[in-house]
Each structure stands twice: as structure tokens, then as C-alpha cells.
Protein backbone atom coordinates (compact mmCIF):
# COMPACT_ATOMS: atom_id res chain seq x y z
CA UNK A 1 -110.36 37.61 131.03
CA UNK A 2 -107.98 37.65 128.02
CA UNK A 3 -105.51 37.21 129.85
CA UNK A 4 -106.41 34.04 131.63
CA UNK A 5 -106.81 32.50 128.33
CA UNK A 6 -103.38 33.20 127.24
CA UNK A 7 -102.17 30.87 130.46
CA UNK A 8 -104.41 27.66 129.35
CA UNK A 9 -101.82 24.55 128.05
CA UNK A 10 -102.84 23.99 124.55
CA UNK A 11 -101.41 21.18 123.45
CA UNK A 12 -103.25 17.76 123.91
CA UNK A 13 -103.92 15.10 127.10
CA UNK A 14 -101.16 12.93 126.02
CA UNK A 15 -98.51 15.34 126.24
CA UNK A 16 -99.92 17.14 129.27
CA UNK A 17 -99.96 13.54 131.34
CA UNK A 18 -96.30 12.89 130.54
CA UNK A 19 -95.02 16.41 131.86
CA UNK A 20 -97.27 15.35 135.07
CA UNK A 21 -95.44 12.21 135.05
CA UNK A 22 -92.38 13.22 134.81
CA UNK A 23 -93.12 15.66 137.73
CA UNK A 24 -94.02 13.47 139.92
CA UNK A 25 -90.59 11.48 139.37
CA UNK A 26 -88.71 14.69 139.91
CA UNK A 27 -90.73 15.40 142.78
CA UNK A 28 -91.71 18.82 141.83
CA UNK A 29 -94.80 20.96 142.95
CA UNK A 30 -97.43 21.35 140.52
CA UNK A 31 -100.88 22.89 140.81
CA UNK A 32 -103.55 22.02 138.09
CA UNK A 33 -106.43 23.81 137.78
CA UNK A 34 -108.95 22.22 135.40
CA UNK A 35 -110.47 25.51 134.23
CA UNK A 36 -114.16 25.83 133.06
CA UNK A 37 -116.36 28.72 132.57
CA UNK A 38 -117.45 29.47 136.09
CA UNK A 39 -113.91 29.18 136.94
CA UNK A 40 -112.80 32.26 134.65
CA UNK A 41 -115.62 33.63 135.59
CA UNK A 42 -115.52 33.90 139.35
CA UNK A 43 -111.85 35.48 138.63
CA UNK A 44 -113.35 38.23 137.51
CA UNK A 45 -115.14 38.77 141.13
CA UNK A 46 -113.08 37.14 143.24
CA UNK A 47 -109.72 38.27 143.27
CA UNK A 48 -107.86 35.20 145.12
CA UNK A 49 -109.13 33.43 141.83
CA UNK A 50 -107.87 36.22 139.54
CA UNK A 51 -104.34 36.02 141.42
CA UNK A 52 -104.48 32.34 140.88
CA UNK A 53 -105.15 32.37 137.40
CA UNK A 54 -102.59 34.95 136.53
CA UNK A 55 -99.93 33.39 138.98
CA UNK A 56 -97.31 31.24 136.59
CA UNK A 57 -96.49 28.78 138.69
CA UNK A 58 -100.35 27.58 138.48
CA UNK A 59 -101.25 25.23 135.21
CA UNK A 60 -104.44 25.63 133.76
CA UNK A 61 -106.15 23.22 131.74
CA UNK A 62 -109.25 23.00 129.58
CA UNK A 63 -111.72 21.38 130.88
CA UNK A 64 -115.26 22.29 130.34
CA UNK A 65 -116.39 22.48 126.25
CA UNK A 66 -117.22 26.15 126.96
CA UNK A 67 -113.49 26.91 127.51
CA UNK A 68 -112.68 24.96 124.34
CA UNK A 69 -115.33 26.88 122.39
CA UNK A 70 -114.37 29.99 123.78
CA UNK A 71 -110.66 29.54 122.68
CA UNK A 72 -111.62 28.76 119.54
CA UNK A 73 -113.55 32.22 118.87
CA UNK A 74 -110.87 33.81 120.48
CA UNK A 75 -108.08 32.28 118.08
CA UNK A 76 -106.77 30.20 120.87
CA UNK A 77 -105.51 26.98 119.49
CA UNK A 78 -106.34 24.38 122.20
CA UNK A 79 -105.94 20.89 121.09
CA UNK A 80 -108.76 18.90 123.11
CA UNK A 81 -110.33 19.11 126.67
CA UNK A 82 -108.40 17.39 129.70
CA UNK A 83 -110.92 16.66 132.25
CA UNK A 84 -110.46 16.44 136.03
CA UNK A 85 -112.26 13.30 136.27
CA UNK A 86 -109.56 12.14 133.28
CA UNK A 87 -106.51 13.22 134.56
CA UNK A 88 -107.64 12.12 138.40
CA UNK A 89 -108.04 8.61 136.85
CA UNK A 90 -104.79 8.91 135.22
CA UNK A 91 -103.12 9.95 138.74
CA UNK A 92 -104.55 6.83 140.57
CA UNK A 93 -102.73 4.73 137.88
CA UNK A 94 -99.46 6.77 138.32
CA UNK A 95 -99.19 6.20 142.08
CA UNK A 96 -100.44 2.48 141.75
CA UNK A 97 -97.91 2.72 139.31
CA UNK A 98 -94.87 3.71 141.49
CA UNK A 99 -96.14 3.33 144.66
CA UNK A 100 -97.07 7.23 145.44
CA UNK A 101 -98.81 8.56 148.64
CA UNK A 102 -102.15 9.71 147.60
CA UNK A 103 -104.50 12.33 150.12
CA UNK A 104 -107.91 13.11 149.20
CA UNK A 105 -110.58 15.60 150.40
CA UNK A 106 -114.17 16.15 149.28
CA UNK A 107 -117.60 15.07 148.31
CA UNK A 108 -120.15 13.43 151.20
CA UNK A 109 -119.08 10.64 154.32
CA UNK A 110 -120.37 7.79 151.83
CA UNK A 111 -118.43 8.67 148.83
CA UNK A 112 -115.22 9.08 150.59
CA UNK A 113 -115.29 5.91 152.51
CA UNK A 114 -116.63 4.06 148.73
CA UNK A 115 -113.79 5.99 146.84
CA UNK A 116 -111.19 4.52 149.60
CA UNK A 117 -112.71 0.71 149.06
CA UNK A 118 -112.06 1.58 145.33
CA UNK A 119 -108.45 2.66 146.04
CA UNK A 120 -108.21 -0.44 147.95
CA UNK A 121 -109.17 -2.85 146.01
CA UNK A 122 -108.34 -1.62 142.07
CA UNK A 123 -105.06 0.01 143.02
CA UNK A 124 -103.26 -1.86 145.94
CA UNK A 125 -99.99 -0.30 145.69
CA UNK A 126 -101.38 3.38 146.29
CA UNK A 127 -100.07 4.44 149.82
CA UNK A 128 -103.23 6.23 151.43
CA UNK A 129 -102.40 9.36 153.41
CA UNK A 130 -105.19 10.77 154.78
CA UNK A 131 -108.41 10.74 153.29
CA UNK A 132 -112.07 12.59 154.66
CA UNK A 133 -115.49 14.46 153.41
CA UNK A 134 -115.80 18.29 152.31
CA UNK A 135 -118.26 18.72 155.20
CA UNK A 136 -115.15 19.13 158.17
CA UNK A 137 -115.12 22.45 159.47
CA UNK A 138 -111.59 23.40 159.95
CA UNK A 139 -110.31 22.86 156.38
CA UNK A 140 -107.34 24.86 156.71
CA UNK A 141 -106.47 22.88 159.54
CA UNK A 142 -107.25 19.29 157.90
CA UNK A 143 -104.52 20.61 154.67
CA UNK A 144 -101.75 21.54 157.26
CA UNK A 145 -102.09 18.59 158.28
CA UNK A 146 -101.78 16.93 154.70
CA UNK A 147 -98.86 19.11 154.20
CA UNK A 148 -96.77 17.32 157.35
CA UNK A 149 -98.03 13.91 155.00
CA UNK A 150 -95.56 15.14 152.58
CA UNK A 151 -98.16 13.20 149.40
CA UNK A 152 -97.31 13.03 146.35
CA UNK A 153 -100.95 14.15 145.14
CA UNK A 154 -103.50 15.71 146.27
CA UNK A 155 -107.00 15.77 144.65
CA UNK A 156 -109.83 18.09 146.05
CA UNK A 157 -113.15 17.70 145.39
CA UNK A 158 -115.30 20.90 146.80
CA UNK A 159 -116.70 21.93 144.04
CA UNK A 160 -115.17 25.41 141.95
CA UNK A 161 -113.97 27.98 143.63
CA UNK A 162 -113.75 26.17 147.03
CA UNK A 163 -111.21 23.42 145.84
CA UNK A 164 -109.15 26.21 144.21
CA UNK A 165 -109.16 28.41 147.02
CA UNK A 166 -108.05 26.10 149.98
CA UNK A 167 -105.00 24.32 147.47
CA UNK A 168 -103.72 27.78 146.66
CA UNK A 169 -103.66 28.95 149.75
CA UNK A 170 -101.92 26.27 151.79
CA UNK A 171 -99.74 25.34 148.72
CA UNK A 172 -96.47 27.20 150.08
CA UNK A 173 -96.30 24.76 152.37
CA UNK A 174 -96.06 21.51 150.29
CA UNK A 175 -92.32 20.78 148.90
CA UNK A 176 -93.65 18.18 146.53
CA UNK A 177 -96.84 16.99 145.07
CA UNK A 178 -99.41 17.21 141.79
CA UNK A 179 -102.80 19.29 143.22
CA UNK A 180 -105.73 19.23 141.58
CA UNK A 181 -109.19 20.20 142.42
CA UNK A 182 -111.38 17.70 140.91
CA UNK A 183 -115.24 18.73 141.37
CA UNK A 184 -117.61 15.77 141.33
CA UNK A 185 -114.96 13.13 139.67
CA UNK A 186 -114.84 11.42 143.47
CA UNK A 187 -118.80 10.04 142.55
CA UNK A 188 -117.44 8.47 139.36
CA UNK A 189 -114.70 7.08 140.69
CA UNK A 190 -116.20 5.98 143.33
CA UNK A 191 -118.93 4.48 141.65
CA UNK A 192 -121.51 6.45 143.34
CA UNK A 193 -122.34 7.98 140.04
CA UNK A 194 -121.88 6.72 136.57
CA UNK A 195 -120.24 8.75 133.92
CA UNK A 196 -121.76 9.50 130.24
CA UNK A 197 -121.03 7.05 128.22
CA UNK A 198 -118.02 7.05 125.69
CA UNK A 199 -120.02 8.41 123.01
CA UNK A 200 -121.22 11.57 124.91
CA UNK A 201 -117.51 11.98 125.94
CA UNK A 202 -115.81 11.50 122.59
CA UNK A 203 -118.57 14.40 120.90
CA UNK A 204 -118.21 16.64 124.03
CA UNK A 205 -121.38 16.76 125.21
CA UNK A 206 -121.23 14.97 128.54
CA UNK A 207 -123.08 17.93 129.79
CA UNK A 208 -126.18 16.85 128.20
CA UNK A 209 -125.87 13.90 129.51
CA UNK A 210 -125.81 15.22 132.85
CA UNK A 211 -128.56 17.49 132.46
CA UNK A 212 -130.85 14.76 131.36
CA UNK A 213 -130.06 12.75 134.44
CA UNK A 214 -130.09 15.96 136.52
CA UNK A 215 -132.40 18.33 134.77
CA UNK A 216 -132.12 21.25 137.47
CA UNK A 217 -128.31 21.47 136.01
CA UNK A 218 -129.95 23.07 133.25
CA UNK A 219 -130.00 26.66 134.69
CA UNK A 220 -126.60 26.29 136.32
CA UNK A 221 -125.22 25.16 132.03
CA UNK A 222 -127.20 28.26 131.05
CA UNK A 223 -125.71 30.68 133.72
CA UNK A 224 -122.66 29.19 133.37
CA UNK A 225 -121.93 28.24 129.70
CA UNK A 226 -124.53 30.31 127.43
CA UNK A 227 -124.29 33.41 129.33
CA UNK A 228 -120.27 32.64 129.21
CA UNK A 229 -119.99 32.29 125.09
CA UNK A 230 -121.63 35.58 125.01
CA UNK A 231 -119.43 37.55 126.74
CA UNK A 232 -116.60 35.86 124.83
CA UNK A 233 -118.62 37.04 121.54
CA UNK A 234 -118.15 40.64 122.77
CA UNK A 235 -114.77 40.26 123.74
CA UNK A 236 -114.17 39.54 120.32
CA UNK A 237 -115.99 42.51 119.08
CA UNK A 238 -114.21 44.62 121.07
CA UNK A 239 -110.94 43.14 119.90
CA UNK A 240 -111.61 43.37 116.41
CA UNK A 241 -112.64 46.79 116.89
CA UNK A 242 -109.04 47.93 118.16
């Protein structure tokens, strides 16, 4: 796991979105993951997500607190957390921006079609490739066709490791584009959800947040977060031992 940690961009949001800009002007491929604990984590089981990780041509970011934390113990020095539902806010403003075709895929029926009356209406300029729910059941099918759309992003919204999984395997087949899975960010931006407010974002703790609106995430932030720190502890251990 180490290893994947050595492949996370460490410098700060700022700097990260201009390199993404300046991407997209070039018209070069790029594939963000927006890494958080279960992500590392399932790439120690699953070994599509283990390839991905290692694979160089494959940015990772820190996004969940526990990765931040985790660098920290491990001497890592990452500047601040760049969050999917950040940086896919920051994309919508990029290709309103300059006029960029935009696909989507993910979340329920509802929150597509409200995310697309969003699009419509706050950023006019956005060309709109295709756009439908996680629930179709040929997916591999839906992103060739996305790939004949020739977009200039991408964002997926199935949830980790789904998202990951379907970009990285279909992403030979894109000449251009930014990728990014995204998780649940299509409810915010939608407006089907609201996010925690500012000051829950600016001390990094939206998960509380979260868990006090949805209390059952409280076993998934244990599983996923506690359980994660201490493995990083002994990782540590082990390190200082050699």
C-alpha cells in the first residue's frame, strides 16, 4: 500500500486545477482518481484497482481526510484534500468556460435528469454529450459509445470501485478528455442533496456532517476510515523497524 501513496499529487488544489486546465486546452487524456481509504483499500483485493493505482499514466488525488491523515503518519507531505465534488464543480466552470463537451454517468433517473436542468440553466455554454443513470445494464456498451462522443470530460458517479473500474477499462479508447469518478458529488450538484456547510469543509470534517444526516454511514466511516488509520499505524511500525 506504500506504494500507492508514493503516486498521490501533493501539492495543493490550486496548482492541481491549472495542470487540469491546461490539459484540457492541449487536449490531452487524463484520468483522476480522487483516492480515499476504501479506494487503497480495495487495491489491495482487487487487482484491476492495484494495476490502476500503480499505472503512471493515472493521477491520484487526496480526497478523503483519512488519506490526508494517513500521509501525514507516513511522512507524506500532502498539502490539502482535493475533493471530487470540488474539482467536478471546477470542471463544469471550465467547459462553461470554453465551451467543452461534457458526458456524465451515474447516480438514480431523478438526479440525472435534475443535474442536466442544472447544467442547463447555470452553465449554458456546456455542450451536453450524452448523459444517463448508473442503473443501465450494459455499461461497457453506454462508454463505447461516449468514446465515439469524443468529450472533453467525463465524470462518473457509481460509487468506488465501480466508477474506477469501467473509466480504466474503456480509457484506451478516448484520444482526449479529463475522467473522473466522482461518487455522490452528482446529488450536490444537482441539488438533490445539500453539502456540509463551509465550516465542516474548511476543518475537514464533512464526514460528520454526513453521518449526522445519515447515521447508518457510521459503520461504513468506521470500516472504512478507523479500521484504515490502523493499518497505516502498523505500516509505520514495520517501517521503523527496518
Amino acid at each position: 500500500m506504500i506504494e500507492y501513496f508514493k503516486r498521490l499529487y501533493l501539492d495543493g488544489e490550486d496548482k492541481f486545477l491549472k495542470i487540469v486546465e491546461d490539459n484540457l486546452a492541449k487536449e490531452k487524456k487524463m484520468f483522476i482518481v480522487t483516492a480515499n481509504p476504501e479506494t487503497f483499500s480495495y487495491g489491495e483485493k482487487n487487482e484491476v484497482i492495484n494495476q490502476m493505482l500503480l499505472d503512471r499514466e493515472v493521477t491520484l488525488v487526496p480526497d478523503g481526510i483519512g488519506i490526508v491523515k494517513a500521509s501525514q503518519l507516513l511522512h507524506f507531505d500532502v498539502k490539502e484534500r482535493i475533493t471530487g465534488i470540488d474539482l467536478a464543480t471546477k470542471l463544469l466552470d471550465m467547459c462553461n468556460k470554453n465551451k467543452y463537451k461534457l458526458c456524465l454517468m451515474g447516480a438514480k433517473e431523478e438526479v440525472i435528469k435534475a443535474l442536466i436542468k442544472v447544467i442547463n440553466e447555470q452553465y449554458p455554454n456546456i455542450i451536453l454529450g450524452s448523459c444517463d443513470n448508473g442503473y443501465i445494464k450494459d455499461k461497457d456498451a453506454y462508454f463505447e459509445k461516449i468514446a465515439k462522443e469524443n468529450p472533453d470530460v467525463c465524470l462518473v458517479a457509481l460509487g468506488v470501485p465501480n466508477q474506477e473500474e469501467l473509466i480504466y477499462k474503456h480509457l484506451d479508447k478516448f484520444k482526449k478528455g479529463i475522467f473522473v469518478g466522482v461518487g455522490g458529488s452528482f446529488d450536490v450538484l444537482s441539488g438533490t442533496k445539500k453539502r456540509a456547510p463551509k465550516i465542516f469543509q474548511k476543518l475537514n470534517i464533512e464526514w460528520l456532517y454526513r453521518i449526522t444526516r445519515e447515521p447508518k454511514r457510521l459503520k461504513r466511516f468506521y470500516e472504512s476510515n478507523v479500521k484504515f488509520i490502523f493499518k497505516i499505524r502498523k505500516i509505520k511500525k514495520r517501517n521503523v523497524r527496518k
